[in-house]
Protein backbone atom coordinates (compact mmCIF):
# COMPACT_ATOMS: atom_id res chain seq x y z
CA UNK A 1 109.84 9.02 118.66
CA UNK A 2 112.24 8.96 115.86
CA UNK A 3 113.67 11.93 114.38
CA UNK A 4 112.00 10.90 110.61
CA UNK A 5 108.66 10.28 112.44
CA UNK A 6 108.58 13.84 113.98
CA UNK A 7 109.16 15.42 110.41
CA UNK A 8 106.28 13.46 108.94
CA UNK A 9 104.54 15.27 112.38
CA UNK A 10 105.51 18.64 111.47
CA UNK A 11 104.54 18.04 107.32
CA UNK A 12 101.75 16.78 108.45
CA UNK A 13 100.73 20.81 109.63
CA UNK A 14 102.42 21.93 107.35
CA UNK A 15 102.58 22.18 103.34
CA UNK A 16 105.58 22.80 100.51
CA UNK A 17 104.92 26.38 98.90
CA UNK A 18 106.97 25.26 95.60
CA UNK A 19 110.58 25.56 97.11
CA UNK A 20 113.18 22.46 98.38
CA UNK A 21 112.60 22.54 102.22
CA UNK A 22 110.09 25.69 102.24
CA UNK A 23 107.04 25.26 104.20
CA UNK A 24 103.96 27.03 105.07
CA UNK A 25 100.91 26.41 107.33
CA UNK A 26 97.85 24.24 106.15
CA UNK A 27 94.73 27.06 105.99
CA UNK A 28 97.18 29.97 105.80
CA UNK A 29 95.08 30.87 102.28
CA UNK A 30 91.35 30.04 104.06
CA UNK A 31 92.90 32.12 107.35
CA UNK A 32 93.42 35.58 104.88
CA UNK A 33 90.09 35.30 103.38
CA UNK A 34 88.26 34.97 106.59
CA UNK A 35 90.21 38.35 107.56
CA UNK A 36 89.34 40.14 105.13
CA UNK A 37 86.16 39.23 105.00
CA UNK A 38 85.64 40.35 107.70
CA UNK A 39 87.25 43.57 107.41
CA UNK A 40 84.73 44.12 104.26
CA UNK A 41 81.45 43.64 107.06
CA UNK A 42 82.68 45.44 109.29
CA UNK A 43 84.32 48.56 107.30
CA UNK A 44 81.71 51.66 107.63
CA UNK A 45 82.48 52.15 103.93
CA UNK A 46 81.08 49.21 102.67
CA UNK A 47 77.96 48.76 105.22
CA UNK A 48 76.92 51.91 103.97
CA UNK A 49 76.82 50.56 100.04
CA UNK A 50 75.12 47.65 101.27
CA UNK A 51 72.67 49.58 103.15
CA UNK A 52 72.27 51.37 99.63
CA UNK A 53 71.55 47.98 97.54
CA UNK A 54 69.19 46.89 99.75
CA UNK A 55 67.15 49.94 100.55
CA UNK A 56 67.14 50.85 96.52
CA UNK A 57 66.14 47.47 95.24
CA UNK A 58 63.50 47.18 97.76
CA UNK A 59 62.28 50.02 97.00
CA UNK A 60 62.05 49.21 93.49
CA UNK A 61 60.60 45.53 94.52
CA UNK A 62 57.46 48.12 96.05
CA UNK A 63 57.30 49.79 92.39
CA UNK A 64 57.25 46.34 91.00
CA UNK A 65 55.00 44.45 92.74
CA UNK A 66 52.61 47.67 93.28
CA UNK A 67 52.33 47.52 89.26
CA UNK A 68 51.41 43.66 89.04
CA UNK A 69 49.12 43.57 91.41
CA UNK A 70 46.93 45.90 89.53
CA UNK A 71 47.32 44.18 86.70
CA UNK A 72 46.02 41.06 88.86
CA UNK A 73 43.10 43.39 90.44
CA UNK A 74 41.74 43.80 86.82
CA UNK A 75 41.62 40.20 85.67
CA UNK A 76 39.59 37.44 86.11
CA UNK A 77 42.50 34.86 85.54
CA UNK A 78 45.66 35.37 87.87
CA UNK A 79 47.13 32.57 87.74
CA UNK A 80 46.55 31.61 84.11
CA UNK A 81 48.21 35.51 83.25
CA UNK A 82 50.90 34.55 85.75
CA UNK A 83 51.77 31.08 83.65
CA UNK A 84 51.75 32.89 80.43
CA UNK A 85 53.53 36.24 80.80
CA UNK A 86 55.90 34.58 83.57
CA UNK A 87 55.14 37.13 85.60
CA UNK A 88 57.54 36.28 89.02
CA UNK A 89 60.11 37.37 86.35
CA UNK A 90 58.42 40.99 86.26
CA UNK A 91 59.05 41.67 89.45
CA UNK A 92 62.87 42.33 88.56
CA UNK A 93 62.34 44.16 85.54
CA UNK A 94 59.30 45.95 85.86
CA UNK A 95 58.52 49.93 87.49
CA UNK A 96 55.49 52.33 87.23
CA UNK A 97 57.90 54.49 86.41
CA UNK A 98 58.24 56.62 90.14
CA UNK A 99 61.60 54.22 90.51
CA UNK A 100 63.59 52.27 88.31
CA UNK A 101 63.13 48.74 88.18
CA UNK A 102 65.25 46.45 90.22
CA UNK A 103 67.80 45.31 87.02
CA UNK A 104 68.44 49.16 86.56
CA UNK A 105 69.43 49.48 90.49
CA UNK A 106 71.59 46.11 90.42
CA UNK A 107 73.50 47.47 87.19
CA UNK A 108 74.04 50.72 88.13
CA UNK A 109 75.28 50.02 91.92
CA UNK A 110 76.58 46.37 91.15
CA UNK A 111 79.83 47.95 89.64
CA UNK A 112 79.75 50.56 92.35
CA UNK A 113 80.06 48.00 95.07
CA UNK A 114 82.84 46.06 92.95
CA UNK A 115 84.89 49.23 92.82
CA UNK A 116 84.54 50.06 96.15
CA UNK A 117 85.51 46.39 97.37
CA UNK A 118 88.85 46.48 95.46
CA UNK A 119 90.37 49.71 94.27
CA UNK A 120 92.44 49.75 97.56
CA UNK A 121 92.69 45.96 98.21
CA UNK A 122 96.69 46.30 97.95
CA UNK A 123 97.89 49.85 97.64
CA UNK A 124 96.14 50.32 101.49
CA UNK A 125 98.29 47.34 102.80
CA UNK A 126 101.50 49.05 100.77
CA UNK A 127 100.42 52.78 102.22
CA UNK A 128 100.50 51.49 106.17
CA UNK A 129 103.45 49.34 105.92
CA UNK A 130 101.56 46.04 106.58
CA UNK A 131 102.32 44.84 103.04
CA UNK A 132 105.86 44.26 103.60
CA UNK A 133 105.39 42.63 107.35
CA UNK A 134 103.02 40.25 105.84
CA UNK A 135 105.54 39.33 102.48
CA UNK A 136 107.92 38.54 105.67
CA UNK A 137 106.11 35.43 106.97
CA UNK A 138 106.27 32.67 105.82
CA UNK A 139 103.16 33.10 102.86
CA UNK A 140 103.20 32.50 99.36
CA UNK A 141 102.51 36.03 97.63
CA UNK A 142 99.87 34.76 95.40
CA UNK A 143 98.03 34.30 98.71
CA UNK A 144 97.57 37.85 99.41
CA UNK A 145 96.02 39.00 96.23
CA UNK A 146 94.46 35.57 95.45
CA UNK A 147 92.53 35.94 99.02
CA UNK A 148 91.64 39.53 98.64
CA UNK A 149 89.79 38.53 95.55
CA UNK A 150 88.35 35.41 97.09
CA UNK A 151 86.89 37.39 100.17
CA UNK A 152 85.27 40.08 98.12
CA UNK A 153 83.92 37.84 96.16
CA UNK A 154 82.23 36.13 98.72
CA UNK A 155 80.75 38.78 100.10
CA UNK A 156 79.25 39.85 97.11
CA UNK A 157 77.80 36.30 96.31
CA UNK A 158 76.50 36.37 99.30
CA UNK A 159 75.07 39.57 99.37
CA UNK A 160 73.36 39.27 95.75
CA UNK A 161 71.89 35.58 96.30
CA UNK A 162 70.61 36.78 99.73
CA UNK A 163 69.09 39.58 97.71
CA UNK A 164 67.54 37.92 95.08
CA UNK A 165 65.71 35.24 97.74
CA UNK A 166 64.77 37.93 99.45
CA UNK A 167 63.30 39.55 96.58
CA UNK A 168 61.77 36.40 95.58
CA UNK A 169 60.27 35.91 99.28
CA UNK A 170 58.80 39.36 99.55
CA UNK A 171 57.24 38.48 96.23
CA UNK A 172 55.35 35.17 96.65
CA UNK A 173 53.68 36.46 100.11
CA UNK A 174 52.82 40.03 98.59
CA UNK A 175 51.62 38.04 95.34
CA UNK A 176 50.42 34.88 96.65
CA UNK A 177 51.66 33.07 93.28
CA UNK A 178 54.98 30.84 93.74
CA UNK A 179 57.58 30.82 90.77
CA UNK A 180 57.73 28.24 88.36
CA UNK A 181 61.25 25.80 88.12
CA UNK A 182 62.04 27.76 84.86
CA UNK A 183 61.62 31.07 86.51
CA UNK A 184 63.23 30.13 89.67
CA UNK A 185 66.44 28.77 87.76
CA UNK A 186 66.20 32.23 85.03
CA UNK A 187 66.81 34.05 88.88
CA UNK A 188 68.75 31.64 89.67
CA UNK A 189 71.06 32.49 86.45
CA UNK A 190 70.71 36.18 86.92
CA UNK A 191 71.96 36.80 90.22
CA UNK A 192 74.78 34.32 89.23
CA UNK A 193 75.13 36.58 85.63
CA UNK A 194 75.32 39.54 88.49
CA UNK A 195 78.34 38.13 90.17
CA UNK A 196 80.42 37.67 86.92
CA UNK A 197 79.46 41.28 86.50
CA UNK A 198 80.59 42.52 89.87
CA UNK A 199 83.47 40.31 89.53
CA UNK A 200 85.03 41.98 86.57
CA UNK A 201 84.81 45.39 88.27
CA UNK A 202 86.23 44.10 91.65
CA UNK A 203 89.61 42.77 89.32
CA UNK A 204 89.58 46.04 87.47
CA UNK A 205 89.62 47.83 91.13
CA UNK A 206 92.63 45.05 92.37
CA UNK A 207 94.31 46.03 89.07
CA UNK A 208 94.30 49.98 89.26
CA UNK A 209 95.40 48.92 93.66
CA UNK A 210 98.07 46.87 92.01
CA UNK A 211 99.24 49.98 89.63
CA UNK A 212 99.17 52.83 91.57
CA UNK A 213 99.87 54.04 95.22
CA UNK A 214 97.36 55.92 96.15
CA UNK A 215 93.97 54.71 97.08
CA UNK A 216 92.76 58.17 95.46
CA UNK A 217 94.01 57.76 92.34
CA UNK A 218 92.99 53.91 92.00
CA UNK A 219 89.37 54.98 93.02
CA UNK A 220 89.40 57.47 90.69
CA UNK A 221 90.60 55.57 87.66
CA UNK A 222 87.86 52.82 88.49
CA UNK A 223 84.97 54.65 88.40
CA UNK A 224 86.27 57.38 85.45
CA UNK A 225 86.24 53.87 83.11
CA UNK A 226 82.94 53.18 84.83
CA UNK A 227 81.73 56.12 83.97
CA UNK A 228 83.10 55.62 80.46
CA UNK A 229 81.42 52.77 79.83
CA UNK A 230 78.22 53.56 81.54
CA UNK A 231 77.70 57.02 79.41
CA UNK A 232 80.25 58.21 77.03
CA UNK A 233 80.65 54.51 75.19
CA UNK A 234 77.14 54.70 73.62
CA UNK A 235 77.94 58.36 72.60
CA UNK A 236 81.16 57.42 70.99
CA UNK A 237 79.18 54.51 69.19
CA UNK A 238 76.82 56.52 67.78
CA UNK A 239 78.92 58.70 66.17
CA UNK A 240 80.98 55.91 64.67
CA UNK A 241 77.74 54.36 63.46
CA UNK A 242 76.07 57.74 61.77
CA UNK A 243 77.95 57.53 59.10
CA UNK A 244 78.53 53.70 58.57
CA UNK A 245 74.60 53.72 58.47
CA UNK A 246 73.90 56.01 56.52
CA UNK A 247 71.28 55.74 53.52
CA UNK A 248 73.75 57.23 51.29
CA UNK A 249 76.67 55.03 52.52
CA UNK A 250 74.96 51.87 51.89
CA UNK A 251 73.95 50.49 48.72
CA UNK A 252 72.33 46.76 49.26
CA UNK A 253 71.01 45.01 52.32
CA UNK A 254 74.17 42.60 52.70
CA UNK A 255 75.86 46.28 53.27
CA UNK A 256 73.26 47.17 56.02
CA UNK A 257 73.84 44.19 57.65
CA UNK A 258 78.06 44.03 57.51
CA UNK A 259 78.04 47.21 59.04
CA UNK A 260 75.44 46.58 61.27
CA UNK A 261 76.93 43.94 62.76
CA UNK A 262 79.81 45.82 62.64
CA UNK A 263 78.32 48.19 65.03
CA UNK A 264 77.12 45.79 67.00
CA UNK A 265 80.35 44.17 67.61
CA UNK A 266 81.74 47.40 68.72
CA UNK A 267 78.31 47.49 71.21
CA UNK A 268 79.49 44.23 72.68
CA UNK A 269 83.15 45.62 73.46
CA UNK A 270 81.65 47.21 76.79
CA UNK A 271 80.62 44.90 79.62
CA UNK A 272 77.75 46.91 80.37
CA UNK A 273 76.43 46.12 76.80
CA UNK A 274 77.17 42.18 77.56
CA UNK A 275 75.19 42.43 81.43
CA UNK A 276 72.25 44.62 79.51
CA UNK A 277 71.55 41.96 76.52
CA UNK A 278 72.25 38.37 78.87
CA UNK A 279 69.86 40.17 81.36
CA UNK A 280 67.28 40.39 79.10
CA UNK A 281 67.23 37.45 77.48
CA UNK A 282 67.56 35.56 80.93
CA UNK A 283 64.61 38.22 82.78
CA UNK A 284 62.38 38.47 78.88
CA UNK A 285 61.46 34.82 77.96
CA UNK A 286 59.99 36.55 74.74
CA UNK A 287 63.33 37.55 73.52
CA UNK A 288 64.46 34.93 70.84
CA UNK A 289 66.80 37.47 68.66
CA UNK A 290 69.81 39.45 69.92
CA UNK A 291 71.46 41.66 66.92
CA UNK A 292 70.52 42.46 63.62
CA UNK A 293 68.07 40.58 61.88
CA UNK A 294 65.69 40.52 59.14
CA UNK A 295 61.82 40.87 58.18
CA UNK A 296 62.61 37.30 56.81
CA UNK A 297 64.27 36.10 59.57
CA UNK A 298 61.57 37.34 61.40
CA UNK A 299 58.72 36.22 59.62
CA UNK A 300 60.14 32.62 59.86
CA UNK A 301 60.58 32.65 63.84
CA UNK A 302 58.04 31.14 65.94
CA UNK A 303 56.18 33.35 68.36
CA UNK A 304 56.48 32.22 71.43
CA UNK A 305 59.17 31.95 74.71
CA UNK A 306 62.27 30.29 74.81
CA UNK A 307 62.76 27.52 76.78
CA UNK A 308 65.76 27.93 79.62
CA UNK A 309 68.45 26.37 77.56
CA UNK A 310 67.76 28.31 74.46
CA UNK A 311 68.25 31.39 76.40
CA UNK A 312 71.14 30.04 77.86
CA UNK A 313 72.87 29.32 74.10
CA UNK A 314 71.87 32.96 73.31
CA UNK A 315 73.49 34.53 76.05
CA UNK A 316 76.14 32.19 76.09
CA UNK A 317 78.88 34.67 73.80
CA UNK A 318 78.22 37.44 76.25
CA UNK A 319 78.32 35.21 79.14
CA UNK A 320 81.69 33.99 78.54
CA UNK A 321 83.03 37.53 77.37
CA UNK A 322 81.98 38.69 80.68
CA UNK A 323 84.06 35.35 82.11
CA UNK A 324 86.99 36.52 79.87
CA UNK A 325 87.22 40.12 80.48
CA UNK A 326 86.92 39.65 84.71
CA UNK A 327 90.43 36.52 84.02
CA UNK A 328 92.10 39.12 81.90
CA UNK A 329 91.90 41.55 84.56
CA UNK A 330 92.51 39.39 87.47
CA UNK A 331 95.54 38.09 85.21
CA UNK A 332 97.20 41.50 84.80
CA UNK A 333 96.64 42.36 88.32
CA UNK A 334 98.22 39.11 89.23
CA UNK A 335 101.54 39.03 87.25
CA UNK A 336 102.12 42.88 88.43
CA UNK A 337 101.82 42.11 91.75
CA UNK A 338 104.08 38.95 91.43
CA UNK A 339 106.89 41.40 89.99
CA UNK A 340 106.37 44.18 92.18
CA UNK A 341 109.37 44.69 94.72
CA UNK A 342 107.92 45.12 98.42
CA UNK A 343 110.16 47.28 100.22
CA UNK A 344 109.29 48.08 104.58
CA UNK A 345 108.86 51.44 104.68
């Protein structure tokens, strides 16, 4: 064997990582992801969430499907109620008020288990000296936080989608009425909606990893802006708004509606907000208007459900600020790690 045929050997396992003459292993970037992921299923920290989700949104399935079959116990006409009120889509959104419904759970621990999955995806490696062994191998950097983000969100795809069969599952033998195609693909679009969601607070947990040292003070950060969003946001907003709205501020109806709008646009800067309305419009087929809107406008709209795809172009300016906000973060977490110096400690 010639010397050039045992290089094209060698390149053959082997890949350039942007650098003359630098090569790294083929699957090196697949290899990370598989640790971690595993790390994530078997850490107690993050069973225990899971454990959490599941028991809570079954639990709120029970609430659900409690409430719908006495709706079906007092009418003649199941299935004709179950055509017209799309009721498989019920069983995610509605409670009989002893728990909340399954949405509230989902949105309310979804950012929770994002959080949890990333706030010390690189800080931990930094803290026990692991970090800098691994920047000495022969791995591109963009690997490490790249794969991190990868693993986590695998696990929560495949967490959520598990969850939502499941859900669906539990529904059709308790029920004994199957989805329709539209509601199986508004699920379908929900628990993908869900990911983006998670997603956005996994890159905000990588980010505050990235920033800061300690795993403490990265936790904390997440969740205080969680909590911001979650409870003081809407308080904030409403203050702002008192006194744009007021009947002594505003003088015609093309006022009302600047400043409503206005308000509204300040609503949407929250990615709660954004998961809340493309949730509803997805899970509420009735739901034809999001925003402000007129007794005209109103009058002139046809009463009945929107077909997939118009509730798809609703939703589709809150879907892809969701997309946005979750690259922005990932972005920023990206070029500080990239310009971070690793030092062994």
């Amino acid at each position: 064997m010639t010397l050039a045929e045992l290089k094209n050997k060698v390149q053959t396992f082997f890949k350039r990582d942007g650098e003359e003459g630098n090569y790294v292993p083929r699957g090196v970037f697949w290899a990370i992801v598989r640790k971690e992921f595993t790390d994530y299923i078997t850490s107690w920290r993050i069973i225990i969430l899971l454990a959490i989700i599941l028991l809570t949104c079954v639990a709120s399935l029970y609430t659900a499907v409690t409430t719908i079959q006495e709706a079906f116990n007092s009418s003649k006409d199941a299935q004709a109620i179950a055509r017209d009120l799309y009721l498989f889509l019920q069983i995610f959104t509605v409670s009989d008020g002893t728990l909340p419904s399954f949405i509230t759970f989902v949105s309310f621990l979804g950012p929770l288990l994002g959080i949890a999955l990333g706030f010390d995806a690189i800080n931990s490696e930094r803290n026990r000296g692991t970090l800098s062994r691994l920047m000495a191998q022969p791995i591109p950097r963009d690997y490490v936080i790249t794969g991190k983000f990868v693993s986590a969100l695998l696990l929560s795809i495949v967490l959520f989608f598990s969850l939502g069969l499941l859900v669906m599952a539990l529904g059709i033998l308790i029920l004994g009425i199957p989805p329709t195609w539209e509601e199986f693909f508004r699920i379908f679009f929900f628990l993908f909606l869900c990911i983006v969601y998670i997603a956005f607070w996994l890159n905000l947990g990588i980010l505050f990893s990235v920033i800061f040292k300690n795993s403490a003070t990265s936790a904390l950060s997440s969740i205080a802006l969680w909590i911001f969003y979650n409870v003081f946001y809407d308080i904030i907003i409403r203050l702002l708004s008192k006194p744009l709205l007021s009947s002594d501020a505003i003088q015609t109806t093309e006022q009302y509606l600047d400043r409503s709008n206005f308000v509204m646009f300040l609503y949407r800067l929250s990615p709660d907000y954004l998961f809340g309305e493309s949730t509803q419009v997805l899970l509420s087929p009735n739901t034809r208007v999001l925003g402000v809107y007129t007794m005209e406008q109103l009058d002139q709209a046809v009463a009945a459900p929107l077909p997939l795809d118009q509730s798809l172009l609703l939703i589709w300016p809150q879907f892809t600020g969701l997309i946005a906000a979750t690259l922005i973060c990932f972005a920023i977490a990206y070029i500080f790690f990239m310009k971070q110096e690793i030092r062994a400690n």
